[in-house]
N, C-alpha and C. Protein backbone atom coordinates (compact mmCIF):
# COMPACT_ATOMS: atom_id res chain seq x y z
N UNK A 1 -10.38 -22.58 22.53
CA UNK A 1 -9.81 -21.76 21.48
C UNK A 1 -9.35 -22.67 20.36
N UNK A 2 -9.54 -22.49 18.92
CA UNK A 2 -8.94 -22.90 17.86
C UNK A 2 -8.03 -22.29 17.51
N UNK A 3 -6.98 -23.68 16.69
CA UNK A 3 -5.74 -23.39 16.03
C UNK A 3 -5.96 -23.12 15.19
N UNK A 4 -5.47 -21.73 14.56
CA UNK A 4 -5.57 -21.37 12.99
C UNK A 4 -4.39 -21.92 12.09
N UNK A 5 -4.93 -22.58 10.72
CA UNK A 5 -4.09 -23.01 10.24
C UNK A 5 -3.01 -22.17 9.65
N UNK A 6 -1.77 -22.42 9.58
CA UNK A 6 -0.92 -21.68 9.40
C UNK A 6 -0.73 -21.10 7.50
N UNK A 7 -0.71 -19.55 7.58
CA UNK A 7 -1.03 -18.88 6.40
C UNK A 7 -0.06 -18.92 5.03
N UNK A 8 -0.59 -19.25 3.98
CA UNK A 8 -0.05 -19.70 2.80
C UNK A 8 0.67 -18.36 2.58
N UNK A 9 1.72 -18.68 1.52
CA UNK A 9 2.34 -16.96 1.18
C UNK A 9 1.78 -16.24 0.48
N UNK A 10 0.24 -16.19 -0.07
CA UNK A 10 -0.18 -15.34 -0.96
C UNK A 10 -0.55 -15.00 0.33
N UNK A 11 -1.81 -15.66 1.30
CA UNK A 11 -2.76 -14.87 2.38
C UNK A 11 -1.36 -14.15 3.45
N UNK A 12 -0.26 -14.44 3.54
CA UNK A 12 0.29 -13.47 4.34
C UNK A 12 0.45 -12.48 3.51
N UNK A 13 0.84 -12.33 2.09
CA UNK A 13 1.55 -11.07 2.20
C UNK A 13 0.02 -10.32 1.58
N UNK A 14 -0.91 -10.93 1.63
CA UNK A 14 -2.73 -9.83 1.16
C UNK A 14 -2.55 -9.49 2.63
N UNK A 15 -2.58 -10.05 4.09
CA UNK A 15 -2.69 -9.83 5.41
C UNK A 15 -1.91 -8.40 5.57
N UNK A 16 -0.30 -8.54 5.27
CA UNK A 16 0.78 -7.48 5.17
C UNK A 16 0.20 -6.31 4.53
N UNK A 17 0.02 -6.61 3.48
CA UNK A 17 -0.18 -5.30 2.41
C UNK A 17 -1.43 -4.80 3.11
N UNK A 18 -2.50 -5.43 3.66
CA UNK A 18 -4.08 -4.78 4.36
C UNK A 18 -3.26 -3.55 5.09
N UNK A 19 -2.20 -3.95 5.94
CA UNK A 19 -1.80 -2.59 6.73
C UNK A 19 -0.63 -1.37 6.15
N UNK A 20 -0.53 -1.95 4.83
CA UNK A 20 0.22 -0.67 4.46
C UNK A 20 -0.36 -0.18 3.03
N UNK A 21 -1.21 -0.69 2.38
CA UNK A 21 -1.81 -0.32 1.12
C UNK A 21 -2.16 1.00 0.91
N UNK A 22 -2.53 1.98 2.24
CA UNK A 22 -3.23 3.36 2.30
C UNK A 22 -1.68 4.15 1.66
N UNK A 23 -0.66 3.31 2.64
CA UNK A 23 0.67 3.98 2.77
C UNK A 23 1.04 4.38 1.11
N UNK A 24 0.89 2.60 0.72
CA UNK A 24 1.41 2.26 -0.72
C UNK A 24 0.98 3.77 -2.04
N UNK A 25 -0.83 3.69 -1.92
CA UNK A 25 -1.10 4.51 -2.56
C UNK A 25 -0.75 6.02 -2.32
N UNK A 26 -0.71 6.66 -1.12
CA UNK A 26 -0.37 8.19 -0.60
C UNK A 26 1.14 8.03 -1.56
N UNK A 27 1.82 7.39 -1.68
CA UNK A 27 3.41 7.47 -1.78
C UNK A 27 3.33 7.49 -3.75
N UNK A 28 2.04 6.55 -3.94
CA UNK A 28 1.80 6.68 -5.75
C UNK A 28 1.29 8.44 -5.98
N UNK A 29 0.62 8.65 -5.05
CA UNK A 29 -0.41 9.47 -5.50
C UNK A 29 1.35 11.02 -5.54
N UNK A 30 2.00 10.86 -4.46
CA UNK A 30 2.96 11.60 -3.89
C UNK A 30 3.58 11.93 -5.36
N UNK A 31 3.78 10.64 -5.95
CA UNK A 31 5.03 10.90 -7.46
C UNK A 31 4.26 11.77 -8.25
N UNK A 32 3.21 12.06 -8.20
CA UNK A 32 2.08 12.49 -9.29
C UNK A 32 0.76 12.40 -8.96
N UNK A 33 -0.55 12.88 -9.69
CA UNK A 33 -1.51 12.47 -9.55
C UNK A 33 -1.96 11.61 -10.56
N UNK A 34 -2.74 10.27 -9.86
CA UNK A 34 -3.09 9.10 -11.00
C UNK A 34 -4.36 9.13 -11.11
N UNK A 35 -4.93 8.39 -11.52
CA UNK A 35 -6.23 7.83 -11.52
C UNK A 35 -6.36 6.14 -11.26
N UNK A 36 -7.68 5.83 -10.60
CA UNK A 36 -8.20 4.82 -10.46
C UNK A 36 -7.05 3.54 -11.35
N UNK A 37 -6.87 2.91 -12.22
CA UNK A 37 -6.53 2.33 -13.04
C UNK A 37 -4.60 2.24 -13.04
N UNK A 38 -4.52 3.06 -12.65
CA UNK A 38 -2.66 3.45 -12.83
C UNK A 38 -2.55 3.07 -11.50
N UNK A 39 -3.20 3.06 -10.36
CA UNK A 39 -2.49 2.26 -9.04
C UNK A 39 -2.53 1.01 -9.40
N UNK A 40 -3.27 0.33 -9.79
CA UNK A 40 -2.98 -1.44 -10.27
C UNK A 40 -2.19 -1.58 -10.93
N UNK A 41 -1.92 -0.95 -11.89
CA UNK A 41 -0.95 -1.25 -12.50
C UNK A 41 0.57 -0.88 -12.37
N UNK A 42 0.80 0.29 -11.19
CA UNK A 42 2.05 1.05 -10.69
C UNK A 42 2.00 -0.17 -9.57
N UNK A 43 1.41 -0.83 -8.91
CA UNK A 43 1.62 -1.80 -7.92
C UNK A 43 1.60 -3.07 -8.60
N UNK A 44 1.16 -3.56 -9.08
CA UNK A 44 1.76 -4.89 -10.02
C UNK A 44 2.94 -4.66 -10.51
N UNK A 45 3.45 -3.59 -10.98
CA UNK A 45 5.03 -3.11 -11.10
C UNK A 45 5.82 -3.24 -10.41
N UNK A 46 5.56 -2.92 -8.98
CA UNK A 46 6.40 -2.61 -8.13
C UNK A 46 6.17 -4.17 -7.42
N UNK A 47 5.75 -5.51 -8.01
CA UNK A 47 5.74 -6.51 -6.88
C UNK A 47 4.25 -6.84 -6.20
N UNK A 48 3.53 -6.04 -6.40
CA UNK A 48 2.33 -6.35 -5.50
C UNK A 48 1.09 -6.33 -6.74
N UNK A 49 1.13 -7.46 -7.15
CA UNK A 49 0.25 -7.92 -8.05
C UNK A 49 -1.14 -8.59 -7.60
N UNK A 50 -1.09 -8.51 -6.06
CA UNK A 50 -2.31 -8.82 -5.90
C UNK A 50 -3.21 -8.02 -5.17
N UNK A 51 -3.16 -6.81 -5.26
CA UNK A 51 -4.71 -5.98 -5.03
C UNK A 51 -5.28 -5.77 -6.74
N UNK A 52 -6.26 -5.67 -5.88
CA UNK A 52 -7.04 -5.88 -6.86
C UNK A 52 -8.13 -4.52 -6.49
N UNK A 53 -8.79 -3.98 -7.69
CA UNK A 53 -9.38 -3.14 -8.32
C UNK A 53 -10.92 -2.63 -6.95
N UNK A 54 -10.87 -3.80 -6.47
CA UNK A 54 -11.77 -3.83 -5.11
C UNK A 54 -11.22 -3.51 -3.88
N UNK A 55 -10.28 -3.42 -4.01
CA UNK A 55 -9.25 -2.92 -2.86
C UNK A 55 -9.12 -1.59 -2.87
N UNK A 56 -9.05 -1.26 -4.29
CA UNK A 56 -8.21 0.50 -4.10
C UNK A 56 -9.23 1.54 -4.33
N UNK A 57 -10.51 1.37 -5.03
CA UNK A 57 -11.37 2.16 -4.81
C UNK A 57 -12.04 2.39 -3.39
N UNK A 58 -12.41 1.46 -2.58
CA UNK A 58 -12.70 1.51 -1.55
C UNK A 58 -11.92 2.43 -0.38
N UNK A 59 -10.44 2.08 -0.85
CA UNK A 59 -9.50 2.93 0.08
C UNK A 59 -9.13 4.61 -0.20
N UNK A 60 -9.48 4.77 -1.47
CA UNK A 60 -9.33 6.01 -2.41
C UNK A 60 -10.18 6.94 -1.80
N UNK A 61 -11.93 6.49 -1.44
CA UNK A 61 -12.88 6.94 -1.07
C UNK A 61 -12.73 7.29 0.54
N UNK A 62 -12.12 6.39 1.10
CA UNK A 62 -11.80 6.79 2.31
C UNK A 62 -10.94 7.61 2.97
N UNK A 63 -9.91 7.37 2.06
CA UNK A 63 -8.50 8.64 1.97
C UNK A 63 -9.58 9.89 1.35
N UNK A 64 -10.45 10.38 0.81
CA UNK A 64 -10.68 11.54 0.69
C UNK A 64 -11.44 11.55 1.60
N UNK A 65 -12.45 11.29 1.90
CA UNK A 65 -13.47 11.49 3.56
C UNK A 65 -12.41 11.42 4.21
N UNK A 66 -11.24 11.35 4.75
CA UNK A 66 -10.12 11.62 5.37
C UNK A 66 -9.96 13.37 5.45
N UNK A 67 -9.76 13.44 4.21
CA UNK A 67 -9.00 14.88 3.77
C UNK A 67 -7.40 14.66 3.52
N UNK A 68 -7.14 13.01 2.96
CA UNK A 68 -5.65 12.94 2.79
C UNK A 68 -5.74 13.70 1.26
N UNK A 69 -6.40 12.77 0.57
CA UNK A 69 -6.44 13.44 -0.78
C UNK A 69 -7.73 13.60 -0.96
N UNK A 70 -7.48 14.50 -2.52
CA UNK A 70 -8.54 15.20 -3.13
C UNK A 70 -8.59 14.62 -4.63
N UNK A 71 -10.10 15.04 -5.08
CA UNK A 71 -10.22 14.28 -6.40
C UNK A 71 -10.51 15.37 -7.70
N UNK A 72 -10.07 15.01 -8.80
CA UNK A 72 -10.48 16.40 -9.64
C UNK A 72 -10.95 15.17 -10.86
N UNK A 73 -11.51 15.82 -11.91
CA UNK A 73 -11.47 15.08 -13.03
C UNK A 73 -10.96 16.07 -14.40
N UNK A 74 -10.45 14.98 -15.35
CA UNK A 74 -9.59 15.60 -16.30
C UNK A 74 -10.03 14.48 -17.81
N UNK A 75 -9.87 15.35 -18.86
CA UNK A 75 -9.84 14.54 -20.06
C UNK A 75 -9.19 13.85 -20.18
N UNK A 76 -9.73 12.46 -20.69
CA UNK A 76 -8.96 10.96 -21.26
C UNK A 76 -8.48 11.44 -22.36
N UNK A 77 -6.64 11.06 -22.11
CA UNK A 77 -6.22 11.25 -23.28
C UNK A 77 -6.79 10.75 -24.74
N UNK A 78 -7.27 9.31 -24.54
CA UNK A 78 -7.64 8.87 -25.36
C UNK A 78 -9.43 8.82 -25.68
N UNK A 79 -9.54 10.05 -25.44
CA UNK A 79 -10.48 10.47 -26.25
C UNK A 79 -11.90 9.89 -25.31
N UNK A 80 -12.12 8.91 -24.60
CA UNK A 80 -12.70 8.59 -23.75
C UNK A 80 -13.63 9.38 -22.54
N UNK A 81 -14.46 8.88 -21.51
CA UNK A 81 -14.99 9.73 -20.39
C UNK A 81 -13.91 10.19 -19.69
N UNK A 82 -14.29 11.20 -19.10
CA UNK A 82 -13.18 12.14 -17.89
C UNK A 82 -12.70 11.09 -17.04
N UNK A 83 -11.65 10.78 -16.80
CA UNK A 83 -10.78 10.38 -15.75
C UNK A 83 -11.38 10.93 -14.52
N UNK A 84 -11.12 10.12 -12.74
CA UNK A 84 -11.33 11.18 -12.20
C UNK A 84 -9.60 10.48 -11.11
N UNK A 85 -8.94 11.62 -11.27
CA UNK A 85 -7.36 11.65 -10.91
C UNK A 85 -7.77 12.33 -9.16
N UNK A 86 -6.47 11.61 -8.43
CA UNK A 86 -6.63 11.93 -6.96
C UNK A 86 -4.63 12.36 -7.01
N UNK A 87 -4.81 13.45 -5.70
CA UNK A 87 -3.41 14.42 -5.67
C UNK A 87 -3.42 14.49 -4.07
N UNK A 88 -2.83 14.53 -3.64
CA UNK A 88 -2.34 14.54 -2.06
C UNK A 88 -2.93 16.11 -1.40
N UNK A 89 -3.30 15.82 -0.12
CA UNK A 89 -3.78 17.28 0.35
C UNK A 89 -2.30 17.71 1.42
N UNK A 90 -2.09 18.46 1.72
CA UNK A 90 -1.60 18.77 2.94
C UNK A 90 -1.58 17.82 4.04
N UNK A 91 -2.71 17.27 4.33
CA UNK A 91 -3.27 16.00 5.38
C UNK A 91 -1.80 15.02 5.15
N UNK A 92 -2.45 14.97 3.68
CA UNK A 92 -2.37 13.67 3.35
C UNK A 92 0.02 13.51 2.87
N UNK A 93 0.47 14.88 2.86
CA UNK A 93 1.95 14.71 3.18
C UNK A 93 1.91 14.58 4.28
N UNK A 94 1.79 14.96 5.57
CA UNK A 94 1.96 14.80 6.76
C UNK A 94 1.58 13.37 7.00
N UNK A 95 0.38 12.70 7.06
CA UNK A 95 0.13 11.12 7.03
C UNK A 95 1.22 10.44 6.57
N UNK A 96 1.90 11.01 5.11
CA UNK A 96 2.45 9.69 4.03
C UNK A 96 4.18 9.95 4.92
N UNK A 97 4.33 10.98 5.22
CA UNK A 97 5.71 11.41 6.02
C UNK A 97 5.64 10.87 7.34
N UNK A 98 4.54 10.51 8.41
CA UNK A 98 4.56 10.18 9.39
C UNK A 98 4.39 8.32 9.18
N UNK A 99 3.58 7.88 8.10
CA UNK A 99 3.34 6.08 7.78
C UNK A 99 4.90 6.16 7.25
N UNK A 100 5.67 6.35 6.55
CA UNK A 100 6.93 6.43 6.61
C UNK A 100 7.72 5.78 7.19
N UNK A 101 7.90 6.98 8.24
CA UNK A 101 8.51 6.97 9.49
C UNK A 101 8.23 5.61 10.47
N UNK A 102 6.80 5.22 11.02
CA UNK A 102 6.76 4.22 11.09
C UNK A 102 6.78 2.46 10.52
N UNK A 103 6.95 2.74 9.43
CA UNK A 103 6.95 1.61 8.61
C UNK A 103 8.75 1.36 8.64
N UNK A 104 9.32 2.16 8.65
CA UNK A 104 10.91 2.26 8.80
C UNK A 104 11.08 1.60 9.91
N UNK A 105 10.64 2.22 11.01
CA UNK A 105 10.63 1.64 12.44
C UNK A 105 10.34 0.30 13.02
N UNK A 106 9.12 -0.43 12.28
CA UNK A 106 8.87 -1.87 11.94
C UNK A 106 9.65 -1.93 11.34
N UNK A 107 9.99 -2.73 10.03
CA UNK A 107 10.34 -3.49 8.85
C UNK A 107 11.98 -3.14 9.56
N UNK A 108 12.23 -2.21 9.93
CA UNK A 108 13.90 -2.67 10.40
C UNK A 108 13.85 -3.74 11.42
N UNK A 109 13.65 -3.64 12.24
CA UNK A 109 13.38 -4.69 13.66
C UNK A 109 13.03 -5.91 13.20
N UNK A 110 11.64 -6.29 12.63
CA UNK A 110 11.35 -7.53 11.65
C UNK A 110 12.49 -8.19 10.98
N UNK A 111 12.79 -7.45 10.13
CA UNK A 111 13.98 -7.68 9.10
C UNK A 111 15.55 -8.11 10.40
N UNK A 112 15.66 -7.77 10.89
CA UNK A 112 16.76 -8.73 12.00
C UNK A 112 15.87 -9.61 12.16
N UNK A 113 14.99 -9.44 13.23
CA UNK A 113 14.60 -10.72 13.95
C UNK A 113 14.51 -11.64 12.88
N UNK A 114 13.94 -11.62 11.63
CA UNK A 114 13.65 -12.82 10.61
C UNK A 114 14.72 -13.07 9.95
N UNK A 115 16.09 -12.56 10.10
CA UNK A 115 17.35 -12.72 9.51
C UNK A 115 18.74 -13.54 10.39
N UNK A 116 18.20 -13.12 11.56
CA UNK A 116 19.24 -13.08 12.45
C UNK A 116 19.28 -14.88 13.42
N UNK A 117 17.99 -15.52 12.46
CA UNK A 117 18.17 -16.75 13.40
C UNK A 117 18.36 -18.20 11.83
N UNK A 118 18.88 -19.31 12.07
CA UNK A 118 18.95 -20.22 11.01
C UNK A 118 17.48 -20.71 10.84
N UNK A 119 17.18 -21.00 9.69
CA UNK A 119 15.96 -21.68 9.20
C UNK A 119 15.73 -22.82 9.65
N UNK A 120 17.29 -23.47 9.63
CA UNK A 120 17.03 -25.10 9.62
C UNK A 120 17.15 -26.02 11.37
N UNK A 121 17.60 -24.59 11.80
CA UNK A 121 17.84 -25.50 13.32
C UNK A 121 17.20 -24.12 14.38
N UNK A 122 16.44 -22.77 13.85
CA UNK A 122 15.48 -22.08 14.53
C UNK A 122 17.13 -21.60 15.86
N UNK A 123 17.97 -21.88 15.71
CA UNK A 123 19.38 -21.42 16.65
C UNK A 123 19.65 -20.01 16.04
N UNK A 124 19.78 -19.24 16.79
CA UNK A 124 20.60 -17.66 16.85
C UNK A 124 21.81 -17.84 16.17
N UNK A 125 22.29 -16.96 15.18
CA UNK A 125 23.06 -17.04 14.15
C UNK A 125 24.48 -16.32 15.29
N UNK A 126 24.18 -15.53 15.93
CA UNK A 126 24.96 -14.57 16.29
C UNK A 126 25.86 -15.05 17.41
């Protein structure tokens, strides 16, 4: 068996975000309906500046073959081709209310264990 070398902080937190990105977008799509273009840029907002444009179409397409969300298209304000904007189905509150729930359930537990010991001597704080 090989040792994998240990992961830089961009490849952990692309690793991190792989398992909650579906979450990320259901919760954009939740405030409103966006289009293609406004999740990159509502997630570079919020800290996560690194998905990228190859990431979220792929997942967009799959969340609707899901039946989380649905897609409509609408006029560019600016005068441009139709937008095509995605809105949450029924599915897809129940999913974003249940990834939630578990993401709460992780990230609390994590968040001790990675808090609760010293950096410099790996000894239990407590």
């Amino acid at each position: 068996m090989t040792k994998e070398l240990p992961a830089t902080g961009d490849q952990r937190r692309s690793q991190l975000l792989r398992g909650v990105l579906d979450l990320c977008l259901l919760s954009l799509i939740a405030d409103r309906p966006r289009y293609g273009f406004e999740f990159a840029e509502a997630l570079a907002a919020g800290g996560l500046e690194l998905v990228s444009d190859g990431s979220i179409y792929p997942l967009l397409a799959r969340m609707e073959r899901a039946g989380l969300i649905s897609s409509y298209r609408a006029p560019s304000p600016s005068g441009g081709a139709p937008r095509k904007y995605y809105r949450l189905t029924g599915a897809g509150h129940a999913e974003l209310g249940r990834g939630r729930a578990e993401w709460q359930a992780f990230a609390g537990p994590v968040g001790r264990i990675l808090t609760s010991t010293t950096p410099s001597t790996g000894e239990n704080t407590a």
